[in-house]
Structures are given as structure tokens and as C-alpha cells.
N, C-alpha and C. Protein backbone atom coordinates (compact mmCIF):
# COMPACT_ATOMS: atom_id res chain seq x y z
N UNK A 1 -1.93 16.35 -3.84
CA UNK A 1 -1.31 15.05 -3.85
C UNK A 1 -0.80 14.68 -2.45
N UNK A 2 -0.18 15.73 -1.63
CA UNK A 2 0.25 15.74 -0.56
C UNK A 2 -0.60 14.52 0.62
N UNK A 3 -2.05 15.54 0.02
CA UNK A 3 -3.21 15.19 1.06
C UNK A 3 -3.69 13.84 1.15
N UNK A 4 -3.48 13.19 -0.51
CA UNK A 4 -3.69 11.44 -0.42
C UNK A 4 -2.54 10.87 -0.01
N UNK A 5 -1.33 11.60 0.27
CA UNK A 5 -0.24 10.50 0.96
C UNK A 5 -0.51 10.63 2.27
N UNK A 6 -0.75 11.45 2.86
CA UNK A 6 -1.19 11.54 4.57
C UNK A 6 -2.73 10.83 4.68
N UNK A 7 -3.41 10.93 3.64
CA UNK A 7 -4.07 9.71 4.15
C UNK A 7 -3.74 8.40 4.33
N UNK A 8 -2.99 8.35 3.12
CA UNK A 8 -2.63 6.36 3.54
C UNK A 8 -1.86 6.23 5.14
N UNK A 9 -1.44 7.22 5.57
CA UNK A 9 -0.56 7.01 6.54
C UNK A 9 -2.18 7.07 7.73
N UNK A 10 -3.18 7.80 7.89
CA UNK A 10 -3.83 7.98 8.70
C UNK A 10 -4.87 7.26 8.86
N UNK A 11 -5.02 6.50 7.56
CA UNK A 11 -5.72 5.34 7.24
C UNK A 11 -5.86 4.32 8.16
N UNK A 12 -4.41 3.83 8.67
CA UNK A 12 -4.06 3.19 9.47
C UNK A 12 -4.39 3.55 11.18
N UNK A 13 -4.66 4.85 11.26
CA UNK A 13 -5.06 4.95 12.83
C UNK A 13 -6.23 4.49 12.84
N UNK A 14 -7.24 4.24 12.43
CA UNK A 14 -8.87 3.48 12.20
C UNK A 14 -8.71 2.05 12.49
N UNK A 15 -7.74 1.20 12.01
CA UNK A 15 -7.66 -0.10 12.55
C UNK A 15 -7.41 -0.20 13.94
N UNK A 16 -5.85 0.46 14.16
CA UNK A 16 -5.28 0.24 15.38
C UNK A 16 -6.31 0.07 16.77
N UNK A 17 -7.03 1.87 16.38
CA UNK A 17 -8.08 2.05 17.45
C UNK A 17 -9.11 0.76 17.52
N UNK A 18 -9.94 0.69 16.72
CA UNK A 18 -10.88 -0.43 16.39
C UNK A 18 -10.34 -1.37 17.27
N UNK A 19 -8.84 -2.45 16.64
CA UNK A 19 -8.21 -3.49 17.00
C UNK A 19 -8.35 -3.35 18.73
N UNK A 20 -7.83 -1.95 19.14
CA UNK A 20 -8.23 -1.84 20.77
C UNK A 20 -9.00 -1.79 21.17
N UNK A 21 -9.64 -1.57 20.69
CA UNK A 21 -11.51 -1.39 21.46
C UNK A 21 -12.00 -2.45 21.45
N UNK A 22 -11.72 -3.59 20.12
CA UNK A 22 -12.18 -4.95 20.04
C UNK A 22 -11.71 -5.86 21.16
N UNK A 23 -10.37 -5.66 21.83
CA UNK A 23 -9.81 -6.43 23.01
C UNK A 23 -10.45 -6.12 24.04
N UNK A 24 -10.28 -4.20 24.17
CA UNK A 24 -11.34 -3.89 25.34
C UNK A 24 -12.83 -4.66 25.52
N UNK A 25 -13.33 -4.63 24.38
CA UNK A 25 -15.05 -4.79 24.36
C UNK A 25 -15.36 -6.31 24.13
N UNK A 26 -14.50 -6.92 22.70
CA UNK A 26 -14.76 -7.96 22.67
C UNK A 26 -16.39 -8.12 21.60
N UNK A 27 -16.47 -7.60 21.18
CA UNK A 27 -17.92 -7.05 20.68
C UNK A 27 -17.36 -7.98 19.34
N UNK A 28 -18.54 -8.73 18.76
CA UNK A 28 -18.29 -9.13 16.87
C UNK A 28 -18.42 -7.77 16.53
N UNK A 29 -19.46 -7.20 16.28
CA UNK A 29 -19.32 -5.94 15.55
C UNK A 29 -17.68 -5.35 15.40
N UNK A 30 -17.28 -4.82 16.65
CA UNK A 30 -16.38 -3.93 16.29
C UNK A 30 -15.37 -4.90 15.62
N UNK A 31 -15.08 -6.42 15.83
CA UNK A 31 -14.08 -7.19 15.19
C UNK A 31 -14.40 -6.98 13.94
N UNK A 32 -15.51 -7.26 13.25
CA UNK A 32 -15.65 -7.44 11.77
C UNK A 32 -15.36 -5.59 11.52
N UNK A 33 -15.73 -4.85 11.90
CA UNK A 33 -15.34 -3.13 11.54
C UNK A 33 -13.73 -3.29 11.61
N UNK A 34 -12.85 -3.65 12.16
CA UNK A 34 -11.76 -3.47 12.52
C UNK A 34 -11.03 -4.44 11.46
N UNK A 35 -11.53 -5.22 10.99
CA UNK A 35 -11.33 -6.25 9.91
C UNK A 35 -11.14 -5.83 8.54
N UNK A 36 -12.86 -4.69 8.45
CA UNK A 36 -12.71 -4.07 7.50
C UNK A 36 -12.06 -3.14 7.01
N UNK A 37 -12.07 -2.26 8.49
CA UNK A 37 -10.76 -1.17 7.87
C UNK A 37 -9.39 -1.54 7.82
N UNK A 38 -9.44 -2.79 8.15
CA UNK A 38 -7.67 -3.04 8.06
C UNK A 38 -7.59 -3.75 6.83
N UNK A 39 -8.57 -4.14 6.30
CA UNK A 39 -8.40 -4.60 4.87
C UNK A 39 -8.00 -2.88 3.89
N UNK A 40 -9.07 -2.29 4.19
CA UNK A 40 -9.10 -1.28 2.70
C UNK A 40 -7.78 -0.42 3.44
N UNK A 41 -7.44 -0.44 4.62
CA UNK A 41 -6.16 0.46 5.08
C UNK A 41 -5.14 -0.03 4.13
N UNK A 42 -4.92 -1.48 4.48
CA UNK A 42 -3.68 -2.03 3.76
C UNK A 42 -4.19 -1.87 2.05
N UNK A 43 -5.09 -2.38 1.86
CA UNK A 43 -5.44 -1.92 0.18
C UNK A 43 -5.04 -0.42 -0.66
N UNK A 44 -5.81 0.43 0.21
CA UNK A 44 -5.26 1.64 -0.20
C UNK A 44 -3.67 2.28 0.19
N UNK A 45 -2.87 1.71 0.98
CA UNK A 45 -1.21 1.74 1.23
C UNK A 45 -0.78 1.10 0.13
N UNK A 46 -1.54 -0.18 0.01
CA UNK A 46 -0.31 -1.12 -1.25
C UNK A 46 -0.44 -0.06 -2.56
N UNK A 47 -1.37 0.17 -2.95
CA UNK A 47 -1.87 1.03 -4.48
C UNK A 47 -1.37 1.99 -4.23
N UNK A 48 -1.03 2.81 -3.50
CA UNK A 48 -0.34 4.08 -3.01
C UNK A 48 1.41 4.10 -3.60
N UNK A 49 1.36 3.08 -2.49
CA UNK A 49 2.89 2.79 -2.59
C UNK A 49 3.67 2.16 -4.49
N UNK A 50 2.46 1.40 -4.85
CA UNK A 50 2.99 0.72 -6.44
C UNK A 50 2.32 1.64 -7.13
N UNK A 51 1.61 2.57 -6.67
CA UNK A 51 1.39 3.65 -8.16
C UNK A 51 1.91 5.20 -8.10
N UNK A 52 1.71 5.30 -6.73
CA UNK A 52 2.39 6.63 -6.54
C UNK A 52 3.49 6.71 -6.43
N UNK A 53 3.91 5.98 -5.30
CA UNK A 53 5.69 6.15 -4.89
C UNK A 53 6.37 5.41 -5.94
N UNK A 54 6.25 4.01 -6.27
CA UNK A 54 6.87 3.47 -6.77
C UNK A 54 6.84 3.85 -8.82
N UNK A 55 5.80 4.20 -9.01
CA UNK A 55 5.27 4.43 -10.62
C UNK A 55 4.88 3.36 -10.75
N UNK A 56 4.26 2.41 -10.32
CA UNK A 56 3.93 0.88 -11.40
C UNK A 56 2.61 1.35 -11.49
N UNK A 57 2.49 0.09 -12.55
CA UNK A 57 0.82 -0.23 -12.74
C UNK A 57 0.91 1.04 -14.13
N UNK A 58 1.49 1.54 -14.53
CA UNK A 58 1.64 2.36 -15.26
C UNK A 58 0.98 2.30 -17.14
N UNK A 59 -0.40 1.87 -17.33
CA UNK A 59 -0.26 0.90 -19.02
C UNK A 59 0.08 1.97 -19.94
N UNK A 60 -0.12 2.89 -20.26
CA UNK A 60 0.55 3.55 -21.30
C UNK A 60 1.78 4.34 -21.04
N UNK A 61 2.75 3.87 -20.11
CA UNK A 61 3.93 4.50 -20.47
C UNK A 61 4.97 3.28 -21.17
N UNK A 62 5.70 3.87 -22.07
CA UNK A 62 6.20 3.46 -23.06
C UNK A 62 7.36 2.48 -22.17
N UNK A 63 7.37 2.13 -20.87
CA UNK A 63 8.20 0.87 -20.08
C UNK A 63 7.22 -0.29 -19.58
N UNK A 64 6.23 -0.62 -19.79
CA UNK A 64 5.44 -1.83 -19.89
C UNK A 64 5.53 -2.11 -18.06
N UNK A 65 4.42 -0.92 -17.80
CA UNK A 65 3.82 -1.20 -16.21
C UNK A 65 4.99 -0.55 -15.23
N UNK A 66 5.98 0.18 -15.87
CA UNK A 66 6.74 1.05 -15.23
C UNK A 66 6.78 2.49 -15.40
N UNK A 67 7.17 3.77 -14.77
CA UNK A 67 6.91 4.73 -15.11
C UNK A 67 8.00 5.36 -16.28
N UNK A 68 7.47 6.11 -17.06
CA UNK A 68 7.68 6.40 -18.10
C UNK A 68 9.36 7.19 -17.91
N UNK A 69 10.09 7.69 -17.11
CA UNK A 69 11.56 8.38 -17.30
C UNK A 69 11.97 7.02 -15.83
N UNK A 70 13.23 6.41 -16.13
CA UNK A 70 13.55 5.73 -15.17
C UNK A 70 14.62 6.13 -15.11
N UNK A 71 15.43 5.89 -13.96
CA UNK A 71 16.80 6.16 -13.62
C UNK A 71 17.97 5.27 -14.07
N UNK A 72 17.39 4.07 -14.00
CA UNK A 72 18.29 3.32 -14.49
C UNK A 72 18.13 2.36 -16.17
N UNK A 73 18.57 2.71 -17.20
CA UNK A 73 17.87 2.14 -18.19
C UNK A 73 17.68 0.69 -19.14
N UNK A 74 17.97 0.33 -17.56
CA UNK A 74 17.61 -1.43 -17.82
C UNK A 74 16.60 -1.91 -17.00
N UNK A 75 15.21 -2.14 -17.38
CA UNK A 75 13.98 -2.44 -17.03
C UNK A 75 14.06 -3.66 -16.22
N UNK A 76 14.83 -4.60 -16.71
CA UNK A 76 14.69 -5.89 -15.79
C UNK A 76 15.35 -5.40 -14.63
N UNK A 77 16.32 -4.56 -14.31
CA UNK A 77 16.69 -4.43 -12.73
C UNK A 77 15.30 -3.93 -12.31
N UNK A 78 14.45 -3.21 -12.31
CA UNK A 78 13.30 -2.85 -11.79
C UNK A 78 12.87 -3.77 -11.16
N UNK A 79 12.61 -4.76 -12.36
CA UNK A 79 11.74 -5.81 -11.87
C UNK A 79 12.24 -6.95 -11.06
N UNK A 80 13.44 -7.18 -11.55
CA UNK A 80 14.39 -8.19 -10.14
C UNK A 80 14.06 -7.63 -9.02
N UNK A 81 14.35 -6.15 -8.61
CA UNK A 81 14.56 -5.48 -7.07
C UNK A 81 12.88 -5.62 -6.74
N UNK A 82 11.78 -5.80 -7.65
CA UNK A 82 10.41 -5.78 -7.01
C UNK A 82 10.32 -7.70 -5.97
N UNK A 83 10.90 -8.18 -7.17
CA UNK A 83 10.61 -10.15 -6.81
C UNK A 83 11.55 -10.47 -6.04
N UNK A 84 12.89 -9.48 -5.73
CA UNK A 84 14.14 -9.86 -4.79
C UNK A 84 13.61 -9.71 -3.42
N UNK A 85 13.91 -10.28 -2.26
CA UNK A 85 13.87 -10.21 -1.04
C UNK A 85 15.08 -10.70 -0.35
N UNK A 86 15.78 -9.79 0.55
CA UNK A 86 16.93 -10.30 1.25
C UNK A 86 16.88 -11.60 2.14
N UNK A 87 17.90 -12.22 1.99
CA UNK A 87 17.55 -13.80 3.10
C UNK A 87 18.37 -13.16 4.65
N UNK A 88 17.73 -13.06 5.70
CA UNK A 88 18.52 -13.08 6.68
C UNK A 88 18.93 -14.15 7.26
């Protein structure tokens, strides 16, 4: 399990590089490559983060898309703190 969380994190060195080489070179190719991996980078971080870290996406646990033992046992705070964002 370890090994798919250090990927999402390493995932991300494939864009960065790309993104530099594309300034260096300037090439379409490497833009559209650098495009792509920064799509499935961020794709595979978000699903990471809402299924692994967070528990969502969860359909058969008995909290409807949350993970099944929660800490706190009122479901709607879950879901407020997901749709809340601080105003600075």
C-alpha cells in the first residue's frame, strides 16, 4: 500500500520535468506529453487522496460513500468539511 502512496507523490515528477523541457525545447510533442501526464498525475492524486486517505467513494459501507468506522458520528459534518472552504 505504501508503494501506491509514493507513487502518487512521484507521479508528479513526470510533469514538472516534461513542463521544463517543453520551455527549454518548445517542441508540440513534448507539450501535449506534459499535458498528458499532468492530467493522469492529478487524476491518480485526486482518487488517492478521496479513496485512500480520505475513505470516500466507499458504496458498500454501511455510511453512504463514506468509510465504514468514522470518528465522528454525525455524517453530515463529513460532508460539510468536504463542500466547506475557508474565505480569506
Amino acid at each position: 500500500m505504501q508503494r501506491y502512496n509514493e507513487l502518487k507523490y512521484s507521479a508528479n515528477l513526470l510533469p514538472y520535468a516534461q513542463g521544463l523541457h517543453t520551455v527549454l525545447k518548445k517542441g508540440l510533442g513534448w507539450k501535449i506529453l506534459a499535458s498528458v501526464s499532468s492530467v493522469i498525475a492529478a487524476l491518480y492524486g485526486t482518487y488517492w487522496d478521496l479513496v485512500m486517505d480520505w475513505g470516500l467513494l466507499q458504496s458498500q459501507s454501511k455510511n453512504w460513500f463514506l468509510r465504514d468506522k468514522l470518528l465522528i458520528p454525525y455524517r453530515s459534518i463529513y460532508f460539510g468539511a468536504m463542500v466547506s472552504k475557508k474565505n480569506t
